[in-house]
Protein backbone atom coordinates (compact mmCIF):
# COMPACT_ATOMS: atom_id res chain seq x y z
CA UNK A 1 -221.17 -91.68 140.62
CA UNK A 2 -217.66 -91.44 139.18
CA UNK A 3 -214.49 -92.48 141.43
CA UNK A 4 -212.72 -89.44 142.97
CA UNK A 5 -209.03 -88.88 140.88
CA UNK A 6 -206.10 -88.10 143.34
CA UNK A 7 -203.25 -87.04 141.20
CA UNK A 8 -199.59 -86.97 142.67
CA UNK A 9 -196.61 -85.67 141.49
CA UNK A 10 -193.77 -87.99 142.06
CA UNK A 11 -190.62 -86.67 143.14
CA UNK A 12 -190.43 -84.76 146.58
CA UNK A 13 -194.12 -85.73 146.50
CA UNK A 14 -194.78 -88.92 146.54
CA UNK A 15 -190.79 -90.23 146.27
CA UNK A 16 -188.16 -88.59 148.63
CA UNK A 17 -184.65 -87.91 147.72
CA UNK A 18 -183.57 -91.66 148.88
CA UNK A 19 -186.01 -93.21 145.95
CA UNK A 20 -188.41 -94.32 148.59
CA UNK A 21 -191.96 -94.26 148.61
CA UNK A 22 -193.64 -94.23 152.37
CA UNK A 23 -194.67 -97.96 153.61
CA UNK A 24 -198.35 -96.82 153.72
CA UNK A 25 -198.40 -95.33 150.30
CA UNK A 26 -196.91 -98.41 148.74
CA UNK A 27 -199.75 -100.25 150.80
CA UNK A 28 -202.30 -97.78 149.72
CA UNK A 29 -201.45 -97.99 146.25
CA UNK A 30 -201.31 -101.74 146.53
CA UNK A 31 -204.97 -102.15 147.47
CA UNK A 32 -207.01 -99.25 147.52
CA UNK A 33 -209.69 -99.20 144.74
CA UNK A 34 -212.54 -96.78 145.48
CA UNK A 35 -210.40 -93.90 143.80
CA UNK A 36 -208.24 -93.50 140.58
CA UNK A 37 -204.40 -92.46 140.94
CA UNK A 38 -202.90 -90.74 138.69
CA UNK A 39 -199.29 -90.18 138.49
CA UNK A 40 -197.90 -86.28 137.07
CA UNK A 41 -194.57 -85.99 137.47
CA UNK A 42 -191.75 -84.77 134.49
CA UNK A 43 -190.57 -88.42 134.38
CA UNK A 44 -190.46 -90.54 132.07
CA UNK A 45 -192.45 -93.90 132.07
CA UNK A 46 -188.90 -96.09 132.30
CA UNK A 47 -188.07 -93.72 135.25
CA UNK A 48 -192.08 -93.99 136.63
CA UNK A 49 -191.79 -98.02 136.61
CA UNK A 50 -187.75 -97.95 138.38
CA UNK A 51 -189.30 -95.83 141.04
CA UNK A 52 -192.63 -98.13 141.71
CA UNK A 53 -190.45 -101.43 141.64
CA UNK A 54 -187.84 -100.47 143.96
CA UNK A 55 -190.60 -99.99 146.27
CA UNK A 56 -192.23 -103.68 145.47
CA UNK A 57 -195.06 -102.17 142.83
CA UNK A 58 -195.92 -103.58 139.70
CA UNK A 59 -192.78 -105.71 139.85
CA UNK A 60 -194.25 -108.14 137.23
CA UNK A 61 -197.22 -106.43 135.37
CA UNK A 62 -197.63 -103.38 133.41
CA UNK A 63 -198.59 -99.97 135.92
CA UNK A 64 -202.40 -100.01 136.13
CA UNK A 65 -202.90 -96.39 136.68
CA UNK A 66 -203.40 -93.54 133.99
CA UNK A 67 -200.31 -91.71 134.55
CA UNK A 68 -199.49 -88.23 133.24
CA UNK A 69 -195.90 -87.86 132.44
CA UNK A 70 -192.76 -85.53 130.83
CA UNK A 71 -194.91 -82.43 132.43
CA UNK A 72 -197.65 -83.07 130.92
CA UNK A 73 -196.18 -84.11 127.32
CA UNK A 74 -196.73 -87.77 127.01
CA UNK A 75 -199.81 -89.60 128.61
CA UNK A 76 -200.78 -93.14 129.37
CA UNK A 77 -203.89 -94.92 129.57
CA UNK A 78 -203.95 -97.59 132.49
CA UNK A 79 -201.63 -100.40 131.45
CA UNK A 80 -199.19 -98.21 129.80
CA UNK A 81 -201.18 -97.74 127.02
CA UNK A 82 -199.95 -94.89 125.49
CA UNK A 83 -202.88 -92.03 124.44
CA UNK A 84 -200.88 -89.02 123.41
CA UNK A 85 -198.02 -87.21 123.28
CA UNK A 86 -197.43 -83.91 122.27
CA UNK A 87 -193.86 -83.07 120.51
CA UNK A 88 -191.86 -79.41 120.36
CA UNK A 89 -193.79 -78.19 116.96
CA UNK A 90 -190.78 -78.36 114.15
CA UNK A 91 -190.15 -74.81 113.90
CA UNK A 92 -189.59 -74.42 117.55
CA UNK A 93 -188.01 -77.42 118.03
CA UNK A 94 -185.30 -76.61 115.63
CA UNK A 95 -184.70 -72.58 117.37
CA UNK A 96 -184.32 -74.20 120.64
CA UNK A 97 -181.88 -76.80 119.74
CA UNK A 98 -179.83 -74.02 118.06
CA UNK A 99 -179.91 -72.13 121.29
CA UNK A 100 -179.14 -75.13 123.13
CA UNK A 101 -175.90 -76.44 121.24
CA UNK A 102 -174.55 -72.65 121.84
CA UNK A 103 -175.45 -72.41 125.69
CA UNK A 104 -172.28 -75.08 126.95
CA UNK A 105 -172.49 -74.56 130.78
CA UNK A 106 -176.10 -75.51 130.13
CA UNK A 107 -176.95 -79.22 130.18
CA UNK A 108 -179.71 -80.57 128.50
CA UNK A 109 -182.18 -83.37 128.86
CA UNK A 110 -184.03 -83.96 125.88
CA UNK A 111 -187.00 -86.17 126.17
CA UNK A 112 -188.59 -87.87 123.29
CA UNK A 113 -191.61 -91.25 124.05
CA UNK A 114 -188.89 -93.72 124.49
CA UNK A 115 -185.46 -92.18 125.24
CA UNK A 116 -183.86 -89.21 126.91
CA UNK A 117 -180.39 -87.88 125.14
CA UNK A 118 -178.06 -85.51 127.30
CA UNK A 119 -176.26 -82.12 125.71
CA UNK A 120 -173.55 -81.00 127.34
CA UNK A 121 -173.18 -82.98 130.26
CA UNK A 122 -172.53 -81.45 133.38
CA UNK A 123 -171.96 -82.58 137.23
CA UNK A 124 -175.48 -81.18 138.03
CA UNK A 125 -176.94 -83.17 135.03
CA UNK A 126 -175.33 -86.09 135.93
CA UNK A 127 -176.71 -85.70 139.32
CA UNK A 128 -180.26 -84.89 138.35
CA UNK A 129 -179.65 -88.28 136.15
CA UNK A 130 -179.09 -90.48 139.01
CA UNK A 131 -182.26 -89.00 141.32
CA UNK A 132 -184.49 -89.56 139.01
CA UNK A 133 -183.35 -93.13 137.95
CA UNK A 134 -183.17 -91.47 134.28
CA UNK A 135 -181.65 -93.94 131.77
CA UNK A 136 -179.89 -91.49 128.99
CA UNK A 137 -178.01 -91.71 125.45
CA UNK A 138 -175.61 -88.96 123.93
CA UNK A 139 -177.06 -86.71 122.24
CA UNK A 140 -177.75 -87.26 118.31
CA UNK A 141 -180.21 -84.54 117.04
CA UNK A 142 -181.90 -87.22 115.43
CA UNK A 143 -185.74 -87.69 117.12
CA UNK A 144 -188.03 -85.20 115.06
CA UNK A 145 -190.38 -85.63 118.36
CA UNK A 146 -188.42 -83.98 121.34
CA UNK A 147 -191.64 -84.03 124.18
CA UNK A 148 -189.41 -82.04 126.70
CA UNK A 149 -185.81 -80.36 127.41
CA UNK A 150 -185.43 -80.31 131.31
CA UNK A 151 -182.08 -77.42 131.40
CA UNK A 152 -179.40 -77.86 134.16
CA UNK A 153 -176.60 -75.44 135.33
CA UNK A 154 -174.12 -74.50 138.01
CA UNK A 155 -174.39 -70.68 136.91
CA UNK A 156 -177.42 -68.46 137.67
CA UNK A 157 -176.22 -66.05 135.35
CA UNK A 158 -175.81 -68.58 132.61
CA UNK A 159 -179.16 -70.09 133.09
CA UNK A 160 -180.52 -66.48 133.13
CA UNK A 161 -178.84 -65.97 129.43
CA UNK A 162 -180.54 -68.69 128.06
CA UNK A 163 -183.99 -67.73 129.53
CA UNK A 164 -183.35 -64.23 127.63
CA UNK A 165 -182.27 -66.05 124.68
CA UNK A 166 -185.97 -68.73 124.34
CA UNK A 167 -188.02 -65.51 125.36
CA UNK A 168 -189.22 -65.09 122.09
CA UNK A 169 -190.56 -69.51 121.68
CA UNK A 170 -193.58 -70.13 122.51
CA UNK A 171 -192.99 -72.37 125.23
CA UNK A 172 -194.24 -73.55 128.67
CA UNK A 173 -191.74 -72.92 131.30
CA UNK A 174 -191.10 -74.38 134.91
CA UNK A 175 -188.16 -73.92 137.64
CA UNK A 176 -187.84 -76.66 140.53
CA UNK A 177 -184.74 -74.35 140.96
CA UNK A 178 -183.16 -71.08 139.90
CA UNK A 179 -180.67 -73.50 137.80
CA UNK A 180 -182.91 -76.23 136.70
CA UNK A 181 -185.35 -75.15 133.98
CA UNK A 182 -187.98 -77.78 132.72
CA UNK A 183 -189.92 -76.76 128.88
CA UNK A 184 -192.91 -78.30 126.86
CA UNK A 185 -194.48 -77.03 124.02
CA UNK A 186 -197.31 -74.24 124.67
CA UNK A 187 -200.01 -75.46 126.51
CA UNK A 188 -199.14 -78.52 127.59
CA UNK A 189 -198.53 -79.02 131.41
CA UNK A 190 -200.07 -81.60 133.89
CA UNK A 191 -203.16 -79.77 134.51
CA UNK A 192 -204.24 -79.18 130.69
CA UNK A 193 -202.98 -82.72 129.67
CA UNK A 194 -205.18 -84.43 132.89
CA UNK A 195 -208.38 -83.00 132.08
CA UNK A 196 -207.89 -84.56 128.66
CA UNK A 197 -207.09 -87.87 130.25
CA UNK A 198 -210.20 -87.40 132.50
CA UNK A 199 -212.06 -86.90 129.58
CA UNK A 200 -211.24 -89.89 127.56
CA UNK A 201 -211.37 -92.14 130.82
CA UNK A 202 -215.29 -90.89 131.13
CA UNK A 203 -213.63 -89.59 134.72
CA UNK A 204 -214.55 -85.96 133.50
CA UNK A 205 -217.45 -85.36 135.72
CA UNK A 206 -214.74 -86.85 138.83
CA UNK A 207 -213.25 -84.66 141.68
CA UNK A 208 -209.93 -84.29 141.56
CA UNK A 209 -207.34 -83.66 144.12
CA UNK A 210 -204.17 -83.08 144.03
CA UNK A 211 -200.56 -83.14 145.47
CA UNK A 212 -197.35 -81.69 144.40
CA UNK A 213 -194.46 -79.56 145.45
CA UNK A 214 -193.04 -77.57 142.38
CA UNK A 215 -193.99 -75.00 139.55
CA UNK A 216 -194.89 -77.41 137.53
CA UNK A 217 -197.97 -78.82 139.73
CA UNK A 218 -199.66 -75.70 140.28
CA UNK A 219 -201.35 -76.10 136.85
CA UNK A 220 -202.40 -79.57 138.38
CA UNK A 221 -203.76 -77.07 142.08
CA UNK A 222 -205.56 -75.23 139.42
CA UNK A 223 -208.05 -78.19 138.77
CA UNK A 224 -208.42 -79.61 141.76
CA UNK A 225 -211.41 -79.30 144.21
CA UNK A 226 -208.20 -79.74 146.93
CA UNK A 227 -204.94 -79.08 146.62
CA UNK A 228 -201.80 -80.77 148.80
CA UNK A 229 -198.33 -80.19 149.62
CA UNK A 230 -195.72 -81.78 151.68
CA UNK A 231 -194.35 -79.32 154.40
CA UNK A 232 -191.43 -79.81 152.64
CA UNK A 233 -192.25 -77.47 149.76
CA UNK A 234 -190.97 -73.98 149.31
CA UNK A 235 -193.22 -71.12 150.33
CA UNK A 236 -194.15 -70.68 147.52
CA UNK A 237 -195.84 -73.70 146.61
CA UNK A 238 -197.68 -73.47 150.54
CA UNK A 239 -199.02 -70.48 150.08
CA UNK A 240 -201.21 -72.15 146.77
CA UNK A 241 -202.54 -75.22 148.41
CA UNK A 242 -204.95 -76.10 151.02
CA UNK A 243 -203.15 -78.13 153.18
CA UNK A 244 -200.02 -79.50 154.48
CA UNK A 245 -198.78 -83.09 154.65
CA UNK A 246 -195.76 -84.26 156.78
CA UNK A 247 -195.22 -86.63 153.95
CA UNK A 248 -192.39 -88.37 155.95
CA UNK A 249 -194.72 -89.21 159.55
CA UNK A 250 -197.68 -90.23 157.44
CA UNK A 251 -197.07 -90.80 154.04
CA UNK A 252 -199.01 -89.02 151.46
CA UNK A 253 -201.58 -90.71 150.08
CA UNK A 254 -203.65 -91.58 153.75
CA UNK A 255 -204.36 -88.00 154.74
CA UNK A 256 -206.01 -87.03 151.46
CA UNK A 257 -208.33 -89.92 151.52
CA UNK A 258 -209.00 -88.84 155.14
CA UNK A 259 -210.34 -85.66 153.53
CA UNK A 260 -212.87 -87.49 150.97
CA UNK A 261 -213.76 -90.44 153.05
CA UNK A 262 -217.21 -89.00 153.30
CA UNK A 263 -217.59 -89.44 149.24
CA UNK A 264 -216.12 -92.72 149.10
CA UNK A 265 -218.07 -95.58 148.76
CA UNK A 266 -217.93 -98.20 151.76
């Protein structure tokens, strides 16, 4: 029998706005090891690894879980071993960086593996920068593997002129707001990209569960047996899940094993 997979997103999820991670999770994650964890979140692995040591985790080892990360677009073996990532194709690569350089009150994080580079910097982006412990360069135009472009305005209407503009790419789009626009290439988000995970893990044949609060989870709802959500999370997001978590009283982590407990071994 194959461990049950609980996948998490991080951010709003897992992590609140402070950075912190809930004193039981960090205990769970410390010890428990009848299931496998998987991290999903649109960070990247330096911003993954800031998040877990500030709370005490993996402070001097490499993080053991599998961890799905950029949305899907880069993925990690346990260890940090990386297993794949999956780059803008070249063609559509080069429209949207066209688009980009002309869209000013739009800021752009462009993700590649090992480095994020910021377009047009804005107060937002800077903002979104520090949250999400994000270390980033100025942008060159150089990496010919851009995994994601996370967009960030002030302006609805601006943000709504560049969504008209990218119509026409074959992209996978996400809002965690109506100003904050997160793209991978076509067909890669956190549900697609686990199952392939799951698969090379020999964890295909696993229940999965999972927890997240944004657009870009319910991909991850999609292929799970349960699906979770902090009663923090817009209606949206409630009305596609199973359950609620008051993420802040409990942490996260101990009231989905309190679901499964019956398929766990003792």
């Amino acid at each position: 029998m194959t461990k049950p997979v609980i996948c998490f997103d991080f951010d709003g999820t897992l992590v609140n706005a402070h950075g912190d991670i809930h004193p039981r999770d960090v205990e769970i994650l410390s010890s428990e090891d009848r299931v496998v964890f998987v991290p999903a979140t649109g960070r990247p692995l330096h911003a993954v690894k800031y998040a877990f040591q500030r709370n005490g985790l993996f402070l001097d080892r490499p993080i053991s879980f599998p961890m799905v990360l950029q949305n899907g677009a880069v993925v990690y073996r346990p260890g940090e071993v990386l297993f794949r990532h999956t780059p803008f194709p070249p063609a559509e690569q080069a429209e949207l960086l066209a688009i980009s350089r002309r869209h000013t009150r739009i800021c752009g994080l462009l993700f590649s593996v090992n480095q994020v580079e910021m377009l047009w910097p804005n107060a937002e982006g800077l903002r979104m920068v520090r949250r999400f412990d994000l270390k980033v360069q100025p942008f060159a135009g150089q990496s010919g593997d851009y995994t994601k472009l996370t967009c960030i305005t002030d302006s609805v209407p601006a943000m709504n002129n560049f969504v008209a503009e990218i119509e026409a790419i074959a992209l996978e789009k996400s809002f965690s707001l109506p100003t904050v626009l997160e793209l991978t290439g076509i067909g890669i988000d956190k549900g697609q990209m686990l199952a392939g995970l799951l698969d090379e893990l020999g964890l295909e044949k696993s229940q999965i569960f999972a927890a997240g609060d944004g657009e870009n989870d319910l991909s991850l709802f999609e292929a799970a047996e349960m699906s979770f959500c902090p009663v923090t999370s817009p209606a949206a997001i409630k009305d596609r899940t199973d359950a609620e978590i008051d993420v802040a009283k409990t942490g996260l982590l101990a009231p989905i094993l309190a679901k499964i407990n019956d398929a766990l071994p003792h």
